[in-house]
PDB file of N, CA and C in Angstrom:
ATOM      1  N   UNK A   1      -9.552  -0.789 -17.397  1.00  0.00           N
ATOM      2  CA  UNK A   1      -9.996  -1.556 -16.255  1.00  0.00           C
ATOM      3  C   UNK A   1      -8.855  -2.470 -15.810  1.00  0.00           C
ATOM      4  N   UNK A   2      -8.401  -2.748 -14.485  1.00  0.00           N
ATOM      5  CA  UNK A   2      -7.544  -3.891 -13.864  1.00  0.00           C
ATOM      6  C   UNK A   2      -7.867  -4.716 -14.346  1.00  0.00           C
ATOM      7  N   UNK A   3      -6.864  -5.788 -14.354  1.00  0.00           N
ATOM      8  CA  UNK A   3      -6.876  -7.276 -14.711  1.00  0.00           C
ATOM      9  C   UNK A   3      -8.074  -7.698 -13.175  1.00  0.00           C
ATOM     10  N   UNK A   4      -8.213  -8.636 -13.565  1.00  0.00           N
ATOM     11  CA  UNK A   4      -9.022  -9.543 -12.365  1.00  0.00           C
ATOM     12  C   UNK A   4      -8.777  -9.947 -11.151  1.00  0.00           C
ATOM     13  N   UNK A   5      -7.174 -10.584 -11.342  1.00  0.00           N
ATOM     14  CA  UNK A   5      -6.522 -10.593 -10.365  1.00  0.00           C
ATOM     15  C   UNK A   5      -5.919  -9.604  -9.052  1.00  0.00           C
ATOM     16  N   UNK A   6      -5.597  -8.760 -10.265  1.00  0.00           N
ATOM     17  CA  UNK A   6      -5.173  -7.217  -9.515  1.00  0.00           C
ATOM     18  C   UNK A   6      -5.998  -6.534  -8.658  1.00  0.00           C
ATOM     19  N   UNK A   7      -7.171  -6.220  -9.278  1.00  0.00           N
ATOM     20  CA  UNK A   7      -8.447  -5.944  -8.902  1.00  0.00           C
ATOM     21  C   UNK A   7      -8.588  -6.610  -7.932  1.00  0.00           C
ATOM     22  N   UNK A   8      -8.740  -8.173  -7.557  1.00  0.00           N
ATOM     23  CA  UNK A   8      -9.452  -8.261  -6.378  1.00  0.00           C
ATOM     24  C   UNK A   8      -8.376  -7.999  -4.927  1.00  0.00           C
ATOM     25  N   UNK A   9      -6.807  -7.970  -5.528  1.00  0.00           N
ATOM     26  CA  UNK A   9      -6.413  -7.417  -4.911  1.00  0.00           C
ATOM     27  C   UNK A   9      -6.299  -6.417  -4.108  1.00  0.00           C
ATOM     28  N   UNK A  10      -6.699  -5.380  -5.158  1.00  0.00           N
ATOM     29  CA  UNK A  10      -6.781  -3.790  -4.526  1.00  0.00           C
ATOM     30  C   UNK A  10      -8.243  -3.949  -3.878  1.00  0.00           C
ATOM     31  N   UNK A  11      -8.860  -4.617  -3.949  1.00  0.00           N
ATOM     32  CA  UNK A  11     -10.181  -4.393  -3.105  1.00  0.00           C
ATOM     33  C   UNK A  11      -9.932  -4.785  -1.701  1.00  0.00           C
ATOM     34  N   UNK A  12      -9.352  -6.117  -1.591  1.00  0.00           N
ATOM     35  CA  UNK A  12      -8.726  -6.503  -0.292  1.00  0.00           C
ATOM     36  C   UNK A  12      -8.061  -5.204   0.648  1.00  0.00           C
ATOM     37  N   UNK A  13      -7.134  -5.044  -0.086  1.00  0.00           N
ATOM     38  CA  UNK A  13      -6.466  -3.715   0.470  1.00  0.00           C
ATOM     39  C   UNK A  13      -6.836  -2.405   0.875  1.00  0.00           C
ATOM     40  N   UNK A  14      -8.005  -2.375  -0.113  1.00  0.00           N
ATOM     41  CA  UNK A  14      -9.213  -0.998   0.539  1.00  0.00           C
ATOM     42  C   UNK A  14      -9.768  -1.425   1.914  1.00  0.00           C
ATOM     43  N   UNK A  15     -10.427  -2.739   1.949  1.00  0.00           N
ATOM     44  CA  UNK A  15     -10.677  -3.172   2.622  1.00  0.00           C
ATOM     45  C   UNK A  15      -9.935  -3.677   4.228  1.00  0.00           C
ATOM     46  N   UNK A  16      -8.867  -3.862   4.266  1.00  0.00           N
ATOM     47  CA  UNK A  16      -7.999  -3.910   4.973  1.00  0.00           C
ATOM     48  C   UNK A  16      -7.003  -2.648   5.729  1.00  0.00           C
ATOM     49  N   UNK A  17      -7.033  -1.195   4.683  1.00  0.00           N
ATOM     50  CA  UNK A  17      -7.078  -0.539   5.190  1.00  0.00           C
ATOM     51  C   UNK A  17      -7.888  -0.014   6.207  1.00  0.00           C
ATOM     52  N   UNK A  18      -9.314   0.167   5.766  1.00  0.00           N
ATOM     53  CA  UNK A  18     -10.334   0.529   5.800  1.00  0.00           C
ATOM     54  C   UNK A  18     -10.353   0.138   7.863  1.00  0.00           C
ATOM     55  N   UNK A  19     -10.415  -1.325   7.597  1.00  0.00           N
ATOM     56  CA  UNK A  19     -10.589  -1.742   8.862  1.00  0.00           C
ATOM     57  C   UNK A  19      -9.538  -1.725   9.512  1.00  0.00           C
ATOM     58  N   UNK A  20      -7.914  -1.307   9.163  1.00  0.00           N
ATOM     59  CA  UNK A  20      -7.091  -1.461  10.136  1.00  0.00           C
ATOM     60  C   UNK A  20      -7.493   0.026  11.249  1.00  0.00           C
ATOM     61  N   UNK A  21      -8.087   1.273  10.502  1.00  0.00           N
ATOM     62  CA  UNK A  21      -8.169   2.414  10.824  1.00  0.00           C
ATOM     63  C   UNK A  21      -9.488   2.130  11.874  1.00  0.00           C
ATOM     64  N   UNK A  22      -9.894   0.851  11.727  1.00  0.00           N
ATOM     65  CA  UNK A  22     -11.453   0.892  12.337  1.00  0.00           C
ATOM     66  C   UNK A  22     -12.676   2.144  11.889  1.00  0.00           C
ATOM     67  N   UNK A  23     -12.577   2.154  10.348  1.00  0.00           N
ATOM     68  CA  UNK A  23     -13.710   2.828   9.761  1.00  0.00           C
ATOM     69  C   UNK A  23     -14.972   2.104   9.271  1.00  0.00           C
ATOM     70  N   UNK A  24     -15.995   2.409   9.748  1.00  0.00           N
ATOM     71  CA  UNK A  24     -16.842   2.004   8.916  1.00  0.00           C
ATOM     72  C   UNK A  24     -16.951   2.425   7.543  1.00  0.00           C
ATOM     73  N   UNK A  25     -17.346   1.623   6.465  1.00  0.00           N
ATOM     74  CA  UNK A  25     -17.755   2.032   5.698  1.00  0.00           C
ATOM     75  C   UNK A  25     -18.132   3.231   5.021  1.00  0.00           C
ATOM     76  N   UNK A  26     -19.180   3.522   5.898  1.00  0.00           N
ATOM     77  CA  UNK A  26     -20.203   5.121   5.714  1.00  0.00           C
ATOM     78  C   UNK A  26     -18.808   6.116   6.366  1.00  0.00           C
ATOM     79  N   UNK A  27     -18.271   5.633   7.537  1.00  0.00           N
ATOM     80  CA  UNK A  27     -17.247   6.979   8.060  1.00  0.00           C
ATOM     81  C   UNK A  27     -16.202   7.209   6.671  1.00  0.00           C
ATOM     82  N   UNK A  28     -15.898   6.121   5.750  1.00  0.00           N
ATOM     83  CA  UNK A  28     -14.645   5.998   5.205  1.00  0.00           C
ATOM     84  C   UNK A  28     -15.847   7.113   4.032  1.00  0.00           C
ATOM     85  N   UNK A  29     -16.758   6.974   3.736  1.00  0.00           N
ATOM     86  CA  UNK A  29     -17.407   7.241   3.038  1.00  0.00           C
ATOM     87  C   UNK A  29     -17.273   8.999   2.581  1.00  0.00           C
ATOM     88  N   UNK A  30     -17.767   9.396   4.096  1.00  0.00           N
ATOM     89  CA  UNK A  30     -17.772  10.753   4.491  1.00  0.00           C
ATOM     90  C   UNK A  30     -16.877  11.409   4.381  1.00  0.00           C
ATOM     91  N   UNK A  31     -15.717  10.778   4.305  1.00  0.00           N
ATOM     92  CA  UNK A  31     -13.909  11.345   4.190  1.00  0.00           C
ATOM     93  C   UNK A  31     -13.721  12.203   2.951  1.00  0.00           C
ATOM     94  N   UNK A  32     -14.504  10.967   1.645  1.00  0.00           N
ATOM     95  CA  UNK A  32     -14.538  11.583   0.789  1.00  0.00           C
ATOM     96  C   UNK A  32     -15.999  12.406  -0.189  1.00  0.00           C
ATOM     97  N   UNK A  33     -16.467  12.550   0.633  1.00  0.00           N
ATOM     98  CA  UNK A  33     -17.987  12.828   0.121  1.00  0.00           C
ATOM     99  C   UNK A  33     -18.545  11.678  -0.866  1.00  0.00           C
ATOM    100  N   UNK A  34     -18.700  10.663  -0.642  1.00  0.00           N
ATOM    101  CA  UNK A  34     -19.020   9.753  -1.021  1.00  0.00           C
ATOM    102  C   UNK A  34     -20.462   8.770  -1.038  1.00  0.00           C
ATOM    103  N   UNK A  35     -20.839   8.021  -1.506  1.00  0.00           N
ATOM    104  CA  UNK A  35     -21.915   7.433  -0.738  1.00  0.00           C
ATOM    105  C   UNK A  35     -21.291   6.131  -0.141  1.00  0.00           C
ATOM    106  N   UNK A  36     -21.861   5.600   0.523  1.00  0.00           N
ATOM    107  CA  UNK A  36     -21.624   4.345   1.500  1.00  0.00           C
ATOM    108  C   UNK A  36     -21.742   3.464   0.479  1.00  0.00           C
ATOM    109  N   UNK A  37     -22.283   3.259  -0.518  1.00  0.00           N
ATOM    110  CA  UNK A  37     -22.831   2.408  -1.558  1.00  0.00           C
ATOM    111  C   UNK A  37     -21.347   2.434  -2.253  1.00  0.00           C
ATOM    112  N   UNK A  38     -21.015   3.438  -2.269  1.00  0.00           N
ATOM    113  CA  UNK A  38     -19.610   3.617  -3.529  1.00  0.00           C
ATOM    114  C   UNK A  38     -18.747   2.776  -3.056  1.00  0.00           C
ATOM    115  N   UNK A  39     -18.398   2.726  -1.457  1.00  0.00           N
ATOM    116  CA  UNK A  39     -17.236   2.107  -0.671  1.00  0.00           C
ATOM    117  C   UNK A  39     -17.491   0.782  -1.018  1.00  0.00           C
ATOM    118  N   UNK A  40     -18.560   0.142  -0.776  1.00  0.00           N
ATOM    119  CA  UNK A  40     -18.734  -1.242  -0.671  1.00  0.00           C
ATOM    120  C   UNK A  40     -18.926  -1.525  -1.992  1.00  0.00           C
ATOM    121  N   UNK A  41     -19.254  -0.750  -3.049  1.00  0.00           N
ATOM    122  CA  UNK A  41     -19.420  -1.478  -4.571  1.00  0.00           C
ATOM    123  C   UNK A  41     -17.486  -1.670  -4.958  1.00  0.00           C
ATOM    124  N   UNK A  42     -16.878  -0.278  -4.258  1.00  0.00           N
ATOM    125  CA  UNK A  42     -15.097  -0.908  -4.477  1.00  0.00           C
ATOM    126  C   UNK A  42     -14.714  -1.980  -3.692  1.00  0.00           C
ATOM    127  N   UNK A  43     -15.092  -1.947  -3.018  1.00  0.00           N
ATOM    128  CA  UNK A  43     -14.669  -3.213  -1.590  1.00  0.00           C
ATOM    129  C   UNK A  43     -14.860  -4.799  -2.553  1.00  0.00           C
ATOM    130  N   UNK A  44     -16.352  -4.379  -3.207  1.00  0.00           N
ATOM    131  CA  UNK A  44     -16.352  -6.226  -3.506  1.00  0.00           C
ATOM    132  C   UNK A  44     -16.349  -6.309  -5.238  1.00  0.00           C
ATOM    133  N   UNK A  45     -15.867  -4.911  -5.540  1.00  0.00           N
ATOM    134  CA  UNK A  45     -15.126  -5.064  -7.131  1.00  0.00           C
ATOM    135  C   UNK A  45     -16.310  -4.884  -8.185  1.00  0.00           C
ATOM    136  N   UNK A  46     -17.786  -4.671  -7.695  1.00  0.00           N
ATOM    137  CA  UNK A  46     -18.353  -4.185  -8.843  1.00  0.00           C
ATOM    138  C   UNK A  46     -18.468  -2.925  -9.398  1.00  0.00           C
ATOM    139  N   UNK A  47     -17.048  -2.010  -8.679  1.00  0.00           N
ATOM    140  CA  UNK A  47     -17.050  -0.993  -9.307  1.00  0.00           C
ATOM    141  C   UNK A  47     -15.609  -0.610  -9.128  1.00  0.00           C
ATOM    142  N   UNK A  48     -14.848   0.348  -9.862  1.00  0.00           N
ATOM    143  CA  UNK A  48     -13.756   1.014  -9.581  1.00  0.00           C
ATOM    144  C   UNK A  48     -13.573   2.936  -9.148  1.00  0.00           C
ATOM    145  N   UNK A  49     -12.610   2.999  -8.108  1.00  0.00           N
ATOM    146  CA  UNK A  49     -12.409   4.380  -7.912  1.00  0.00           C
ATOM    147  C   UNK A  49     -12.472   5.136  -9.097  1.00  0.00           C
ATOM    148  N   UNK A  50     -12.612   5.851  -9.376  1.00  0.00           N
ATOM    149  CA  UNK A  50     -11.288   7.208 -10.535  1.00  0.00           C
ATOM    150  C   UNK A  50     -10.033   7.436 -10.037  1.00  0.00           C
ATOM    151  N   UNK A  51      -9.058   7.756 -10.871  1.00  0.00           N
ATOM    152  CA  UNK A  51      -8.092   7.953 -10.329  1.00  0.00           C
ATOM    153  C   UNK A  51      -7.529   9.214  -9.210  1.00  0.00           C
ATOM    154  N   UNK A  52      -8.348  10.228  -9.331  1.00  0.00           N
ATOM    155  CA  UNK A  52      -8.608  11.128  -8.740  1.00  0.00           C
ATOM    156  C   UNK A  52      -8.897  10.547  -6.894  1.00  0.00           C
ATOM    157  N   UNK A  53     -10.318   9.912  -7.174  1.00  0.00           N
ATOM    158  CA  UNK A  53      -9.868   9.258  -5.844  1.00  0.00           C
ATOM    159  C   UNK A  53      -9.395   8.045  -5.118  1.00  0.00           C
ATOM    160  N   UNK A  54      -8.504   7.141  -6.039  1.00  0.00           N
ATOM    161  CA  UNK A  54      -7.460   6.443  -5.521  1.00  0.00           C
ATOM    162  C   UNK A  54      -6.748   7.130  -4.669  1.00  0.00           C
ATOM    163  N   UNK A  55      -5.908   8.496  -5.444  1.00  0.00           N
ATOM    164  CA  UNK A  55      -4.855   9.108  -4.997  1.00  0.00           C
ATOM    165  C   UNK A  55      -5.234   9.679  -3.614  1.00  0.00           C
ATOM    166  N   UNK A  56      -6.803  10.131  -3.690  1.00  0.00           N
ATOM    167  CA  UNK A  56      -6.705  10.940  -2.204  1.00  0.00           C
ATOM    168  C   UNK A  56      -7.315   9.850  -1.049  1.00  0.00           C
ATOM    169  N   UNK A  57      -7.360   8.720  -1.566  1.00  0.00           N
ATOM    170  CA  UNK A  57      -7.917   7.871  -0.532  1.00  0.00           C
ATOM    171  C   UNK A  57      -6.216   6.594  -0.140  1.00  0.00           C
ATOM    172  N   UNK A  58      -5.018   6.894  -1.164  1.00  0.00           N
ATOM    173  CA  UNK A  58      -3.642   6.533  -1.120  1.00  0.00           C
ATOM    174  C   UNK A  58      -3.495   7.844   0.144  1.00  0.00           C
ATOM    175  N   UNK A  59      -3.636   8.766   0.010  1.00  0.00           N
ATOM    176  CA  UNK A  59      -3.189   9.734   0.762  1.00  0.00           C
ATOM    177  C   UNK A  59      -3.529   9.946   1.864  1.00  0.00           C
ATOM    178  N   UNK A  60      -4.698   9.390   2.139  1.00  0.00           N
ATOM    179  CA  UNK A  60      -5.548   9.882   3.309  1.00  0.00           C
ATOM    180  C   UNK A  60      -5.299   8.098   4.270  1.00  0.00           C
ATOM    181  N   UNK A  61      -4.580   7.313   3.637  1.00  0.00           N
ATOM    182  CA  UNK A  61      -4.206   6.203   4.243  1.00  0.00           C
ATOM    183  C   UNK A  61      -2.514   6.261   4.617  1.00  0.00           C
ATOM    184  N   UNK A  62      -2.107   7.001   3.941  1.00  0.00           N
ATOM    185  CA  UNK A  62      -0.515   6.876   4.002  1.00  0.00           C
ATOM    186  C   UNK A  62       0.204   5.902   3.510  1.00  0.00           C
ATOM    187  N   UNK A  63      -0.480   5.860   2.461  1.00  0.00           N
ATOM    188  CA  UNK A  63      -0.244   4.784   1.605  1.00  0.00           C
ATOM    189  C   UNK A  63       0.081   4.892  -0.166  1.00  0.00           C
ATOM    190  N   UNK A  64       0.187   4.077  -0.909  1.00  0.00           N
ATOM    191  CA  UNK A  64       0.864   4.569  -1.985  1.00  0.00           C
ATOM    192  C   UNK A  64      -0.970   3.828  -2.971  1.00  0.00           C
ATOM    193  N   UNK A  65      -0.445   4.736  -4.612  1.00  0.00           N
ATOM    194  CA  UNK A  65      -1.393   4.086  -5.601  1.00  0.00           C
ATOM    195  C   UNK A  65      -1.175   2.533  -5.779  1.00  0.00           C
ATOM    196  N   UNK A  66       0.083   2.366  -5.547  1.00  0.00           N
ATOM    197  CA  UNK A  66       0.746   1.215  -6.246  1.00  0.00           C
ATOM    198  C   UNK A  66       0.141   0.039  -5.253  1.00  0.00           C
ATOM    199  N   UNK A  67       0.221   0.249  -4.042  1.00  0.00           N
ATOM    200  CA  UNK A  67      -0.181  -0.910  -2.819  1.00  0.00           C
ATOM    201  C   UNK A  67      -2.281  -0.835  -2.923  1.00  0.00           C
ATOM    202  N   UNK A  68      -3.151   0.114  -3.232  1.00  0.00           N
ATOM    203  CA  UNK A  68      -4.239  -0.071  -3.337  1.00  0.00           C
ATOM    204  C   UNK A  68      -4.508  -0.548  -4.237  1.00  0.00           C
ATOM    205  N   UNK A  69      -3.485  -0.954  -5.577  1.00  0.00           N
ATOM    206  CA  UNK A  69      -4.159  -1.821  -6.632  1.00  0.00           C
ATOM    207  C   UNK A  69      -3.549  -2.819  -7.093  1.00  0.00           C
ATOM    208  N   UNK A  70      -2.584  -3.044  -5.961  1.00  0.00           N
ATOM    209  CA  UNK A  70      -2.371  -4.644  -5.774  1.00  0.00           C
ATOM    210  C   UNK A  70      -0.733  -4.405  -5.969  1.00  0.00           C
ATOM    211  N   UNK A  71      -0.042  -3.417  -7.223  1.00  0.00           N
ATOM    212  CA  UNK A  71       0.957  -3.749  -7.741  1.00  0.00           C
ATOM    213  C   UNK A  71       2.157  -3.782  -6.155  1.00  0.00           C
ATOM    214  N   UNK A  72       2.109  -3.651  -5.114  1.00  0.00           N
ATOM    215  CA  UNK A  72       2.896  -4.151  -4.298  1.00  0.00           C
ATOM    216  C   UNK A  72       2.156  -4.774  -3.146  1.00  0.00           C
ATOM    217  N   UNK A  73       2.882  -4.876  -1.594  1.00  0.00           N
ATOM    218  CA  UNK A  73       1.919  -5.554  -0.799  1.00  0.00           C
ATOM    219  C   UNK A  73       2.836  -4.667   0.515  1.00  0.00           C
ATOM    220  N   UNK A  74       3.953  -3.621   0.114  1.00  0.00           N
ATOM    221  CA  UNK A  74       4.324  -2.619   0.909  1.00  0.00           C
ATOM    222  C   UNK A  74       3.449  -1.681   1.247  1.00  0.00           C
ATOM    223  N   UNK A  75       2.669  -0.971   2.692  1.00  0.00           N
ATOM    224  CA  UNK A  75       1.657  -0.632   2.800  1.00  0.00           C
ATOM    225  C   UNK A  75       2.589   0.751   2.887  1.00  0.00           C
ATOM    226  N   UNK A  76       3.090   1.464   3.746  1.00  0.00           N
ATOM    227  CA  UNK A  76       3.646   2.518   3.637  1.00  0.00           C
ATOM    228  C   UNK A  76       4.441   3.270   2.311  1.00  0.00           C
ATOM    229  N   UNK A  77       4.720   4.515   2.617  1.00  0.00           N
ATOM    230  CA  UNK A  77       5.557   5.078   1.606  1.00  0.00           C
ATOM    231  C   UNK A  77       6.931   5.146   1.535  1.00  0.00           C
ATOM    232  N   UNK A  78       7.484   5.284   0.859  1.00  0.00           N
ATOM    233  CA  UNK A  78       8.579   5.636   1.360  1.00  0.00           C
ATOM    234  C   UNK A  78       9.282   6.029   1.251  1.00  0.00           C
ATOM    235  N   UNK A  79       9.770   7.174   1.715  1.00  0.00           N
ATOM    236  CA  UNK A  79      10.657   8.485   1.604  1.00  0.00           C
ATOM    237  C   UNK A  79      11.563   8.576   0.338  1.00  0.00           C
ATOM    238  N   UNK A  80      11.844   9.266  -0.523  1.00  0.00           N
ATOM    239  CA  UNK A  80      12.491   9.419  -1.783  1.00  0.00           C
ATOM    240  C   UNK A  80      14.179   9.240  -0.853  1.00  0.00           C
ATOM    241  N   UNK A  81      14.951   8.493  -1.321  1.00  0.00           N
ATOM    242  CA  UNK A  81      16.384   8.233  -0.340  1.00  0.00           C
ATOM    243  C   UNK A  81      17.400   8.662  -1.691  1.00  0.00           C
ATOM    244  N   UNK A  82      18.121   9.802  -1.326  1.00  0.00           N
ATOM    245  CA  UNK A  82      19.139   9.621  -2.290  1.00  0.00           C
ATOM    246  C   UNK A  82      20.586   9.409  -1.341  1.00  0.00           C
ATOM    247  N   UNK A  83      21.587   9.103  -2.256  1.00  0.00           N
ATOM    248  CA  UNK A  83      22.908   8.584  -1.510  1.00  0.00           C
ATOM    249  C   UNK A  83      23.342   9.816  -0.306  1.00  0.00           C
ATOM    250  N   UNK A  84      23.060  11.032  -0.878  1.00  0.00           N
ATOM    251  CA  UNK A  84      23.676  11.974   0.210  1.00  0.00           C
ATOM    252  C   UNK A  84      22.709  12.282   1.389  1.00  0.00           C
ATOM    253  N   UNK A  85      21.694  11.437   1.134  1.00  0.00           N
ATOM    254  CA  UNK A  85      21.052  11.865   2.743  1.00  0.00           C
ATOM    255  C   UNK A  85      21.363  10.435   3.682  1.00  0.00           C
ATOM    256  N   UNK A  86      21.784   9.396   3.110  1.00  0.00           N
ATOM    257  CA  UNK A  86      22.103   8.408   3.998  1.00  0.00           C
ATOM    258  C   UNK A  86      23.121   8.228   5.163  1.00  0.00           C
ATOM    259  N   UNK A  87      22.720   8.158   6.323  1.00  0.00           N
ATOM    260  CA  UNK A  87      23.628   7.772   7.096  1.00  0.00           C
ATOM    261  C   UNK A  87      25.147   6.834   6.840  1.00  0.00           C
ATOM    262  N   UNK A  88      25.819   6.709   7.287  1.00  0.00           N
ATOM    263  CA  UNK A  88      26.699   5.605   7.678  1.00  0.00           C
ATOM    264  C   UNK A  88      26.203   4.317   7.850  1.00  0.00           C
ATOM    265  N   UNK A  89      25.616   4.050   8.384  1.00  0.00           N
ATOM    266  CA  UNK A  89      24.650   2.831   9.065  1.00  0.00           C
ATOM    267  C   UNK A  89      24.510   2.373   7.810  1.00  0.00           C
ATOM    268  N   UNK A  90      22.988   3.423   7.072  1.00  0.00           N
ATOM    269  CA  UNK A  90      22.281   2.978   5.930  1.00  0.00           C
ATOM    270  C   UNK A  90      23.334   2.534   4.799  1.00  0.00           C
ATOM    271  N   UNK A  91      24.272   3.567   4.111  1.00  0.00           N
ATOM    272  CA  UNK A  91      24.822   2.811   3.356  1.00  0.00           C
ATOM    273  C   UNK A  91      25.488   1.233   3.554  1.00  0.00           C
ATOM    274  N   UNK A  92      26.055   1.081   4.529  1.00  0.00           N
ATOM    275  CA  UNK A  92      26.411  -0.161   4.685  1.00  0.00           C
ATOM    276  C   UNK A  92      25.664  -1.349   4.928  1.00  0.00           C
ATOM    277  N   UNK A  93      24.114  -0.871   4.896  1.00  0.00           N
ATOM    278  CA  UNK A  93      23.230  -2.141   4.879  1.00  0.00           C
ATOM    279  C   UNK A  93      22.876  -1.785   3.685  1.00  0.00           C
ATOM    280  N   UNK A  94      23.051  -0.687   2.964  1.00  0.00           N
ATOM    281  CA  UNK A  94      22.149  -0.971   1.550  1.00  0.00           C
ATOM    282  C   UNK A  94      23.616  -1.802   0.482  1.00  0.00           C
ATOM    283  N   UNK A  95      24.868  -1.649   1.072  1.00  0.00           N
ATOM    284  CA  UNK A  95      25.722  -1.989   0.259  1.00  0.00           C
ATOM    285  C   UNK A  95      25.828  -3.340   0.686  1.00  0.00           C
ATOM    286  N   UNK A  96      25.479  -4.371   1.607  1.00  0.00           N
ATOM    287  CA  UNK A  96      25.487  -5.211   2.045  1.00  0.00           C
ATOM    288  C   UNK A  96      24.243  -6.138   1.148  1.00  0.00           C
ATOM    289  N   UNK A  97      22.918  -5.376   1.517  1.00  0.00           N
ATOM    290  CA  UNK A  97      21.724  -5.553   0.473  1.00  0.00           C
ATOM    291  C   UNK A  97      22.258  -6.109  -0.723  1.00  0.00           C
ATOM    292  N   UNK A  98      22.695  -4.656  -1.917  1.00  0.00           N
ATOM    293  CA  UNK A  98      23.362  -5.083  -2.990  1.00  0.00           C
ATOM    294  C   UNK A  98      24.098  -6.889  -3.010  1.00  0.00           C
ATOM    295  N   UNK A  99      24.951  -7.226  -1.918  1.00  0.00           N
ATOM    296  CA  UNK A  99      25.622  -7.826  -2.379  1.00  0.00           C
ATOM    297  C   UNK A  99      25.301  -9.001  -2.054  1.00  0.00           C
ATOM    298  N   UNK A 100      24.029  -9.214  -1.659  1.00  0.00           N
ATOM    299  CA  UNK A 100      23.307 -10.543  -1.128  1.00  0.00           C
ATOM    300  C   UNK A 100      22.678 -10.956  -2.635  1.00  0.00           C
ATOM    301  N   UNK A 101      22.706 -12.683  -2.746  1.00  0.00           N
ATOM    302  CA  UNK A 101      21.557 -12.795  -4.285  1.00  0.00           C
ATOM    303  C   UNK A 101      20.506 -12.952  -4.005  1.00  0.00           C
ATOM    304  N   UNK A 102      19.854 -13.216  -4.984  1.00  0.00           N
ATOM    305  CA  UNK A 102      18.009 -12.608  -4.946  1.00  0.00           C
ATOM    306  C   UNK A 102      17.516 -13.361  -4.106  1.00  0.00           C
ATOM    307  N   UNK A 103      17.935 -14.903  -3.881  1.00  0.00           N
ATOM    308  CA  UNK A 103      17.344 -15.639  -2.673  1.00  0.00           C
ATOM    309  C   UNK A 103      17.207 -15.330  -1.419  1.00  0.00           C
ATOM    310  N   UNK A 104      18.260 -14.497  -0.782  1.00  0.00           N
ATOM    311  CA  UNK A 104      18.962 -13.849   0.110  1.00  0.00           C
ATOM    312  C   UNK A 104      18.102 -12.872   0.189  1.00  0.00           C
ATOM    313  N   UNK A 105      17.918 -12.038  -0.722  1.00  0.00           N
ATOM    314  CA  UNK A 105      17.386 -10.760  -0.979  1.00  0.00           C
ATOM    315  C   UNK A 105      16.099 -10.771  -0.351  1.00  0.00           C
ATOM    316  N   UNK A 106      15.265 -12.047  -0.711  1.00  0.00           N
ATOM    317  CA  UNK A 106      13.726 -12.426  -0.576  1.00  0.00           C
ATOM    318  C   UNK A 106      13.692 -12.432   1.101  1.00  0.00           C
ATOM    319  N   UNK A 107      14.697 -13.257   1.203  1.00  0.00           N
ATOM    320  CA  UNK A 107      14.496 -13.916   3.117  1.00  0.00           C
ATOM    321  C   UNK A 107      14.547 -12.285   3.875  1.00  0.00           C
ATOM    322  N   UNK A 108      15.687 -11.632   3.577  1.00  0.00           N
ATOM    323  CA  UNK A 108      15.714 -10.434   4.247  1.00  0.00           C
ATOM    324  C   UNK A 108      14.508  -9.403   3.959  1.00  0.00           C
ATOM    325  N   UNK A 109      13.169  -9.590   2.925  1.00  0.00           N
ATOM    326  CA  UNK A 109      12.871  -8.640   3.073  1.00  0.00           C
ATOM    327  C   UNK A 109      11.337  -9.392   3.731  1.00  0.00           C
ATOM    328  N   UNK A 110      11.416 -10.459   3.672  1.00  0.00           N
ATOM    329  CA  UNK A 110       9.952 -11.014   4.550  1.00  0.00           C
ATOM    330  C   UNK A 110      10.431 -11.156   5.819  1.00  0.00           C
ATOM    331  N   UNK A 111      11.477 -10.820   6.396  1.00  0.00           N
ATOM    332  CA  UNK A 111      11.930 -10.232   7.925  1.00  0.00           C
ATOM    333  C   UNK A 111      11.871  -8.764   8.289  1.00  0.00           C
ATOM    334  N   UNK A 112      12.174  -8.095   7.125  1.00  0.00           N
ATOM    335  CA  UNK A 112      12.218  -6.448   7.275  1.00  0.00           C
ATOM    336  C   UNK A 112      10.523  -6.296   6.880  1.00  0.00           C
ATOM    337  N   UNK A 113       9.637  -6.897   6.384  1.00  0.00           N
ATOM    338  CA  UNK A 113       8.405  -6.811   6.282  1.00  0.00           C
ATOM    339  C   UNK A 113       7.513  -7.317   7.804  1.00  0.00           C
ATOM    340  N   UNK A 114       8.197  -8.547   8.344  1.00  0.00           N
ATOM    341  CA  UNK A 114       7.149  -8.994   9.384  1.00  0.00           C
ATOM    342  C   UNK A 114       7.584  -8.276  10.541  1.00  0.00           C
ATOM    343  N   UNK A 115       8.998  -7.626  10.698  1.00  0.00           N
ATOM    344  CA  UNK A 115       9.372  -6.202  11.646  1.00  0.00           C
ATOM    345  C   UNK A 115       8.705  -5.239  11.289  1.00  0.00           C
ATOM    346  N   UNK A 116       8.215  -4.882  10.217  1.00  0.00           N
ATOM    347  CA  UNK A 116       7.778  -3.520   9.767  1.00  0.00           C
ATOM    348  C   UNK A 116       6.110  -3.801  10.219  1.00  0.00           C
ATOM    349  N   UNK A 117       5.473  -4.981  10.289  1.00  0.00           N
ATOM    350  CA  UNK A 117       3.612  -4.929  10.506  1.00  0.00           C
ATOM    351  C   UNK A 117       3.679  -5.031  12.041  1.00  0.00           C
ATOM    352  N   UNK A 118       5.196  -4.947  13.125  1.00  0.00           N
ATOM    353  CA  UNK A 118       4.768  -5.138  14.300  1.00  0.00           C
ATOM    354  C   UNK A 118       4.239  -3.830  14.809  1.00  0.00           C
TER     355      UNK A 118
END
């Protein structure tokens, strides 16, 4: 079972998905053959998915396991990047990245985050 904290996390986030898509409940329900009862017992934490359908309800959001149960607050996925598919551009902001310290690191990514929810 999640810690407590975590947990009410990932419920938020069901929840927040849920409504960014403008689903009801019962529609989010139907997605997965579900009952309407199931959605809202995860929504307010007196119950948990299986992992089975975390993954297809991560999937069916475009979203990762890791962001529905709190362990990040990145809603998208994001593409597996290795060095040889990077542009020019990219390397030189990821080598730039690198060379910023973690304070630095933080500011740039709650800017690349509040660009990324526009």
């Amino acid at each position: 079972m999640l810690n407590t904290i975590v947990y009410c996390k990932a419920v938020k986030h069901l929840r927040l998905l849920r409504e960014s898509q403008k689903l009801s409940q019962q529609k989010l329900a139907d997605q997965f053959n579900l009952a309407q009862s199931q959605i809202q017992s995860y929504e307010t934490g007196a119950y948990e998915p299986d992992i089975n359908t975390m993954i297809a309800m991560a999937d069916f959001f475009g979203t990762s396991v890791d962001y529905l149960v709190g362990r990040t607050d990145t809603k998208r996925n994001i593409e597996h990047i290795s060095d040889h598919s990077l542009s020019e551009a990219e390397k030189t902001l990821l080598i730039k990245y690198r060379g910023l310290l973690p304070n630095k690191r933080k500011i740039l990514t709650m800017v690349l985050d509040a660009l990324a929810d526009e």
